[in-house]
N, C-alpha and C. Protein backbone atom coordinates (compact mmCIF):
# COMPACT_ATOMS: atom_id res chain seq x y z
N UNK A 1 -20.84 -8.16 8.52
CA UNK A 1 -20.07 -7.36 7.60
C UNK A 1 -20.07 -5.92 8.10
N UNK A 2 -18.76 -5.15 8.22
CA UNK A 2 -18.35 -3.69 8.93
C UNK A 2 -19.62 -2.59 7.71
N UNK A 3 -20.12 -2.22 8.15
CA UNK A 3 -20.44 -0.81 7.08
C UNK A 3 -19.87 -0.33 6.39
N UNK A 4 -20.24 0.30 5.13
CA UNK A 4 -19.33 1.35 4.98
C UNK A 4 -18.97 2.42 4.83
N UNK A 5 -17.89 2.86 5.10
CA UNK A 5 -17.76 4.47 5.78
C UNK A 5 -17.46 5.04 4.63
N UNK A 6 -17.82 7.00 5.19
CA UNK A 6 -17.61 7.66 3.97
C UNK A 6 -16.64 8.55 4.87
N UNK A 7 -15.42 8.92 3.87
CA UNK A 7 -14.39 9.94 4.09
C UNK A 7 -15.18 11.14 5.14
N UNK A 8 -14.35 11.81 5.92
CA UNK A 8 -14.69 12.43 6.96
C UNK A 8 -14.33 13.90 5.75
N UNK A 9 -14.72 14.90 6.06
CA UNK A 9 -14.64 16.39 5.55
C UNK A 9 -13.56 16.92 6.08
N UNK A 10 -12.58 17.61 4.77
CA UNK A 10 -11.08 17.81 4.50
C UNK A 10 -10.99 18.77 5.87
N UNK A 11 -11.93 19.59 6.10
CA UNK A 11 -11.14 20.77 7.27
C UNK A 11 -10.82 20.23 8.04
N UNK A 12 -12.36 18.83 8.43
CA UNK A 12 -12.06 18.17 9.88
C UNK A 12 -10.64 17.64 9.97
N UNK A 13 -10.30 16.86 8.93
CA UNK A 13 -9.18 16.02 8.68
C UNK A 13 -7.98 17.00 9.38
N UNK A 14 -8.33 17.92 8.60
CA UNK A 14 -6.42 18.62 8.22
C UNK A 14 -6.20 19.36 9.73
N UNK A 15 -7.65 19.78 10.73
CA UNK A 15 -7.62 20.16 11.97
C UNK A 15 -7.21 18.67 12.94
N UNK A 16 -7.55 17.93 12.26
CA UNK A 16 -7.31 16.29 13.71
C UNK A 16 -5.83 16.50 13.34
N UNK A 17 -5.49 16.44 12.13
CA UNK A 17 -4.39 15.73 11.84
C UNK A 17 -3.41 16.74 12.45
N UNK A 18 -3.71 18.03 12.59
CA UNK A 18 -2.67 19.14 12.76
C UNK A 18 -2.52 18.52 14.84
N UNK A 19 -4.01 18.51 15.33
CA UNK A 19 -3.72 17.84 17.05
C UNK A 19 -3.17 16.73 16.93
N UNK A 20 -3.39 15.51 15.99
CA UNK A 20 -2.01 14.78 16.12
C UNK A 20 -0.44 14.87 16.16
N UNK A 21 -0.21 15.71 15.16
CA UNK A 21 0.85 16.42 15.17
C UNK A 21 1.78 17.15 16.03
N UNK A 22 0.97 17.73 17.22
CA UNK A 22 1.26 18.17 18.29
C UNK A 22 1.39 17.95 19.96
N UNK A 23 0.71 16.25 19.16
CA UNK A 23 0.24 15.33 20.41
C UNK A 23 -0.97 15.61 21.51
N UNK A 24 -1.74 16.61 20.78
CA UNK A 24 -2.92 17.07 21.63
C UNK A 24 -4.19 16.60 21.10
N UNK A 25 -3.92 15.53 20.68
CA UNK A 25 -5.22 14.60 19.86
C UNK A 25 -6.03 14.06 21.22
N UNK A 26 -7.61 13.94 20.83
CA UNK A 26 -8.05 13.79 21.69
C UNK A 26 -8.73 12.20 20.87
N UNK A 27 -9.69 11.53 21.60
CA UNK A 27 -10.47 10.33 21.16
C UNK A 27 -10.91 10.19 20.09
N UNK A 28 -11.80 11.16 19.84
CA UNK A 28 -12.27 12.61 18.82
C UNK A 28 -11.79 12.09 17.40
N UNK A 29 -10.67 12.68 17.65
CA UNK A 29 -9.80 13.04 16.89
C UNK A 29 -9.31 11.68 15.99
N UNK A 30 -8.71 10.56 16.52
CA UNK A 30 -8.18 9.55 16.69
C UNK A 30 -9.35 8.59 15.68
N UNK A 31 -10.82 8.77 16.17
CA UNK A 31 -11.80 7.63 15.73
C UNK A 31 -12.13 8.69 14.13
N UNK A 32 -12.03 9.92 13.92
CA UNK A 32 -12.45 10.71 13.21
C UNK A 32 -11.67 10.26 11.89
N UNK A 33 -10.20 10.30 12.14
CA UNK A 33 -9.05 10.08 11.41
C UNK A 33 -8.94 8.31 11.35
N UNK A 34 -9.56 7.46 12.03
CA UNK A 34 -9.47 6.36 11.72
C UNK A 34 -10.72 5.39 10.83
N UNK A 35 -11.42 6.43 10.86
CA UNK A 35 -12.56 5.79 9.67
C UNK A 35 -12.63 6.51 8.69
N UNK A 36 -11.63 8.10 8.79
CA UNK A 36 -11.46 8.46 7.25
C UNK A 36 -10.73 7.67 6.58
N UNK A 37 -9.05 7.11 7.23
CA UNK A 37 -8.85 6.69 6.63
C UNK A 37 -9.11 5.29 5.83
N UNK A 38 -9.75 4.53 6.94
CA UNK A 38 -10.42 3.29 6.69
C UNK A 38 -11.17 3.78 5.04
N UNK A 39 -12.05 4.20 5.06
CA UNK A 39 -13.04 4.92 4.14
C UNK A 39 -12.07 4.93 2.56
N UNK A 40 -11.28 5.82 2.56
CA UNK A 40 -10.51 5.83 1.81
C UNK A 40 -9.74 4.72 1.64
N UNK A 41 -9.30 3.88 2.60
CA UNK A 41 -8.84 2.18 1.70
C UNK A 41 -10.01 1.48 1.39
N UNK A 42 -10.66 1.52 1.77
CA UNK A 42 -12.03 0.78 0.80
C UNK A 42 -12.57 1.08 -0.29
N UNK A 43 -12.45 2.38 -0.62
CA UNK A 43 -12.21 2.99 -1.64
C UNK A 43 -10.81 2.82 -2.75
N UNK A 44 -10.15 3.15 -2.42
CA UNK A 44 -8.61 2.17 -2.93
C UNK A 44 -8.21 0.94 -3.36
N UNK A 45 -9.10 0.00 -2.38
CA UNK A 45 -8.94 -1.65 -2.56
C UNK A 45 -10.41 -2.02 -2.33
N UNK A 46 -11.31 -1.34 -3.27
CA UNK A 46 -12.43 -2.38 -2.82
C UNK A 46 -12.64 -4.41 -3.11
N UNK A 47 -13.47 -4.67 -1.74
CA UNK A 47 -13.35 -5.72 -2.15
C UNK A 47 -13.49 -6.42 -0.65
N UNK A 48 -14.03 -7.77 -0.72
CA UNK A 48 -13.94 -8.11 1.11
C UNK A 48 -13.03 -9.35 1.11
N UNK A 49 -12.19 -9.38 0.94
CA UNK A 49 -10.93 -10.77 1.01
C UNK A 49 -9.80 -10.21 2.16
N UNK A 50 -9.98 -9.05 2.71
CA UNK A 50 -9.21 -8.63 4.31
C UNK A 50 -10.19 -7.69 5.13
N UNK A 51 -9.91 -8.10 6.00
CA UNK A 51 -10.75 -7.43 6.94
C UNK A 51 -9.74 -6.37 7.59
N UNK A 52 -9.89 -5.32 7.80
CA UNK A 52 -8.94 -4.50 8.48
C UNK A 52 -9.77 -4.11 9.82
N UNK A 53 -9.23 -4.05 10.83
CA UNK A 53 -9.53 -3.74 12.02
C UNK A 53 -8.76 -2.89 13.00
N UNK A 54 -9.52 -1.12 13.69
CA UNK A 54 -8.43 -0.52 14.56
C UNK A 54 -9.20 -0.47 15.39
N UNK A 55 -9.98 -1.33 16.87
CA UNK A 55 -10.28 -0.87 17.78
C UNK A 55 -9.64 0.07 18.64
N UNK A 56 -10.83 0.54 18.80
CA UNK A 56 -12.14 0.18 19.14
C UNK A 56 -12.93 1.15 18.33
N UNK A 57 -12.45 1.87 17.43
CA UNK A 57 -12.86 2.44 16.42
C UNK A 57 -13.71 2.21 15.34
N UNK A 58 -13.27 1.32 14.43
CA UNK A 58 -13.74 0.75 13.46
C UNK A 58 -13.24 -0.54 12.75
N UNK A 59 -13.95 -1.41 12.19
CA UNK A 59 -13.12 -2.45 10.88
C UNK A 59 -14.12 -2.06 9.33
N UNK A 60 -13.20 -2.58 8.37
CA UNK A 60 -13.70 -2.54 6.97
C UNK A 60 -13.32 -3.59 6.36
N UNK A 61 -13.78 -4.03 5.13
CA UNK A 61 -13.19 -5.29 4.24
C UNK A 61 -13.25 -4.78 2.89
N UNK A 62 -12.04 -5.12 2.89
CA UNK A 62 -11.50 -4.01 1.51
C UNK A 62 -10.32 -5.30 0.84
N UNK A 63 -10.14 -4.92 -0.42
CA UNK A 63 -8.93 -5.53 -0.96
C UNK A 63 -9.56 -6.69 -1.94
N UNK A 64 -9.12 -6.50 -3.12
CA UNK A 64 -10.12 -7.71 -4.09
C UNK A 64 -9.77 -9.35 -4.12
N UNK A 65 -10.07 -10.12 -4.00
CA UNK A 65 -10.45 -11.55 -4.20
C UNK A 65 -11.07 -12.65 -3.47
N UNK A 66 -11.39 -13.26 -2.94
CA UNK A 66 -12.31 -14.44 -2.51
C UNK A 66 -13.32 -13.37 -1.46
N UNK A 67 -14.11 -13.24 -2.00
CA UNK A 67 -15.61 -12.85 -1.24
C UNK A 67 -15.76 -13.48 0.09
N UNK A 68 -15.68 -12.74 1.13
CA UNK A 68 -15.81 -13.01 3.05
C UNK A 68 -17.40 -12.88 3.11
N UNK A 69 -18.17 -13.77 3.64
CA UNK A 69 -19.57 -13.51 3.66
C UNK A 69 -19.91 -14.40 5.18
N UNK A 70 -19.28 -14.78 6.03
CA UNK A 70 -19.35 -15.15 6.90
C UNK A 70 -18.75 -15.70 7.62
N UNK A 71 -18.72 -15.41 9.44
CA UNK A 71 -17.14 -15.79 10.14
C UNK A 71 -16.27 -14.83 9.63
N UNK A 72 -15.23 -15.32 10.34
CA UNK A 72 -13.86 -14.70 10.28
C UNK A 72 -13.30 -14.68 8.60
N UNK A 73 -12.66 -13.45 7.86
CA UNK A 73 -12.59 -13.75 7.06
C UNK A 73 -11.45 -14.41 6.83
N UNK A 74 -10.34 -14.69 5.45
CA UNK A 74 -9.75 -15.21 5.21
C UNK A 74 -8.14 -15.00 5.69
N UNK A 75 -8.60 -13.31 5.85
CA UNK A 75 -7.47 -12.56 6.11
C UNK A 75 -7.72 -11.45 6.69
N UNK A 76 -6.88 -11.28 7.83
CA UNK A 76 -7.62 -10.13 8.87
C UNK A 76 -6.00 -9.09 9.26
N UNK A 77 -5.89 -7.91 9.20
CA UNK A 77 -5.12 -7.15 9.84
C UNK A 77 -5.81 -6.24 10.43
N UNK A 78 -4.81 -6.04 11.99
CA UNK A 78 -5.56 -5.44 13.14
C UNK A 78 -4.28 -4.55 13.80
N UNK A 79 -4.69 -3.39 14.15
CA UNK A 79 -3.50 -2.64 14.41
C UNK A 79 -3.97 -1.42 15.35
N UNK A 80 -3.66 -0.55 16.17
CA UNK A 80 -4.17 0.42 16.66
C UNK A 80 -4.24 1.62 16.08
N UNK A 81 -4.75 2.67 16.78
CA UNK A 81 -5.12 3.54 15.75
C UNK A 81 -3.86 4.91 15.52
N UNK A 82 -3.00 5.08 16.69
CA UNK A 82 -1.95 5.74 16.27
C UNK A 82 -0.66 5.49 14.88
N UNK A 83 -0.88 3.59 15.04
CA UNK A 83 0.22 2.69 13.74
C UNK A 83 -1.13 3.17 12.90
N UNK A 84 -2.24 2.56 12.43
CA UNK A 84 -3.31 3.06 11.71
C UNK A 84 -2.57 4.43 11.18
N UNK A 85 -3.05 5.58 11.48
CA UNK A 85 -2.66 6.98 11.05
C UNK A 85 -0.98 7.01 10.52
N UNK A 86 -0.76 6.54 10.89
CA UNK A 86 1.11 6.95 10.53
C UNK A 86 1.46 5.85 9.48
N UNK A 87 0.48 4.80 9.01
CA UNK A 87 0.50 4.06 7.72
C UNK A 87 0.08 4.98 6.74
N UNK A 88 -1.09 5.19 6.94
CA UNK A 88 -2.23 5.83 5.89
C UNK A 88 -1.94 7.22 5.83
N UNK A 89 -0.75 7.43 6.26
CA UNK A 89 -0.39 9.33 6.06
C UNK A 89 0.99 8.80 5.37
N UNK A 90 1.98 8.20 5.72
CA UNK A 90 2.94 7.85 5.14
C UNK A 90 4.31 7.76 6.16
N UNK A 91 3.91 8.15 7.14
CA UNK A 91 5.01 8.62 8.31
C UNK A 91 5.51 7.09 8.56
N UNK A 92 5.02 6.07 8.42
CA UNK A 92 5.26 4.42 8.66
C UNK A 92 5.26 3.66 7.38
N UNK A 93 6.07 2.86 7.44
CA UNK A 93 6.09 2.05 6.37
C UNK A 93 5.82 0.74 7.19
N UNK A 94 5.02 -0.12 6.21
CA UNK A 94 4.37 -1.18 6.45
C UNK A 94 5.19 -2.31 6.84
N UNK A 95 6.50 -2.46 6.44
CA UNK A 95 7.38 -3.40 6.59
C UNK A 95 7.91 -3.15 8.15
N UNK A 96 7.78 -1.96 7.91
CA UNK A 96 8.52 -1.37 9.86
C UNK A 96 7.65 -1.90 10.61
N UNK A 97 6.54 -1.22 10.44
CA UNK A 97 5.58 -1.91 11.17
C UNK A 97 5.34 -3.27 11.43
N UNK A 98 5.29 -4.06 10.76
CA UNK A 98 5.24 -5.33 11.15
C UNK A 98 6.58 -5.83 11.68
N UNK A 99 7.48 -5.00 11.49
CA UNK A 99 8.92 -5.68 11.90
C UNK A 99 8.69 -5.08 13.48
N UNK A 100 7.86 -4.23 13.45
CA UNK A 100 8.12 -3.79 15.29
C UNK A 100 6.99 -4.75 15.76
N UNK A 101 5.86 -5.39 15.05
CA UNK A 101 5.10 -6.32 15.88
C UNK A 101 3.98 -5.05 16.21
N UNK A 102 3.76 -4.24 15.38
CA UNK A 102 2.53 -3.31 15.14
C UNK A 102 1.39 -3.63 15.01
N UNK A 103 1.62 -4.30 14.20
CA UNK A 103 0.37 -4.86 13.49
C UNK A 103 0.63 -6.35 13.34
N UNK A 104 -1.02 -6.99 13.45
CA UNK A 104 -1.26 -7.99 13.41
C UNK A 104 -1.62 -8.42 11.54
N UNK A 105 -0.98 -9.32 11.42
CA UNK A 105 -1.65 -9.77 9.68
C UNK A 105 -1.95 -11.08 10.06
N UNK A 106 -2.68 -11.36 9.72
CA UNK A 106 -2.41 -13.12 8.96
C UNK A 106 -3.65 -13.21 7.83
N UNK A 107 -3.24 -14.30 7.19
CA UNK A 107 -4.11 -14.82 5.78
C UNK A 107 -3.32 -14.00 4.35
N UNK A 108 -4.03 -14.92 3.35
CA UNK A 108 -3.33 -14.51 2.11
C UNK A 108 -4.31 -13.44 1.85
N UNK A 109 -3.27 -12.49 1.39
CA UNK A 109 -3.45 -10.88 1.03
C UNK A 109 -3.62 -10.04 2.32
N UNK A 110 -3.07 -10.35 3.25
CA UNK A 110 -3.34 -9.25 4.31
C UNK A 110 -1.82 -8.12 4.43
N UNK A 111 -1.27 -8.41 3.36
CA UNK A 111 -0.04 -7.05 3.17
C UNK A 111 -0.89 -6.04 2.33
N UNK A 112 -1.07 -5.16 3.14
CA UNK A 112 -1.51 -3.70 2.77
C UNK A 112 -0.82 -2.36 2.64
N UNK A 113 0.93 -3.06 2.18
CA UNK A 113 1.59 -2.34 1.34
C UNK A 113 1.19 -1.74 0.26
N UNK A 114 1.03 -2.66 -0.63
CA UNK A 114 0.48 -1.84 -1.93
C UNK A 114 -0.75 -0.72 -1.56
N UNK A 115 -1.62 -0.93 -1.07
CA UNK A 115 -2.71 0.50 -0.71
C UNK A 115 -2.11 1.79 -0.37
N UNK A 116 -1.08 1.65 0.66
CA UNK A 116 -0.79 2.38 1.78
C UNK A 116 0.75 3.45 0.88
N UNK A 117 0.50 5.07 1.42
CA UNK A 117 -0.24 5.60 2.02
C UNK A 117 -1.16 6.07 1.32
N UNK A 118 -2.37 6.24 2.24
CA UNK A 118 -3.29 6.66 1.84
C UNK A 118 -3.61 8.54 1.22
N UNK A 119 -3.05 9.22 2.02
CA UNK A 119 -3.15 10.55 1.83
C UNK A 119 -2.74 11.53 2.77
């Protein structure tokens, strides 16, 4: 079972997010902004019935119903961490995304529309 993460501190945020913005994001930056936002959907959807995953960064299990306690869970979405950020900020919509083959879903409840965006 992934840990769980706590929101990263607003300056750091609003400084990554401004080098994303400009395309001068570094690794840093990228893993910083990808377990805040992780953090904050687990917070949003607690619960372990999806596993979310952005290597090589981080995964979490978030989202409420059938309890994952071992193996693979029921339902897993996996995505990188640039689609990651541009969900959970709002710049992407979830349907695009999967229509470009962004992101990986499968299992019941792995649409993480309703969460998204995060902030």
């Amino acid at each position: 079972m992934p840990a769980r993460l706590k929101p990263a501190d607003p300056a750091e945020v609003r400084a990554a997010l401004a080098r994303v913005a400009d395309g001068a994001a570094e690794k840093a930056d990228l893993r910083l902004l990808t377990k805040h936002f992780l953090a904050l959907l687990e917070a949003k959807a607690p619960g372990r019935s999806v596993e979310v995953r952005v290597p090589p960064y981080a995964a979490v299990q978030c989202v409420p119903g059938v309890r994952h306690t071992r193996g693979t869970p029921p339902a897993v979405v996996e995505t990188d961490a640039t689609t990651w950020l541009a969900l959970a900020t709002g710049t992407l919509d979830w349907q695009d995304a999967v229509g470009q083959g962004r992101i990986s879903a499968s299992g019941e409840r792995a649409d993480l529309a309703p969460y998204l965006p995060l902030g």
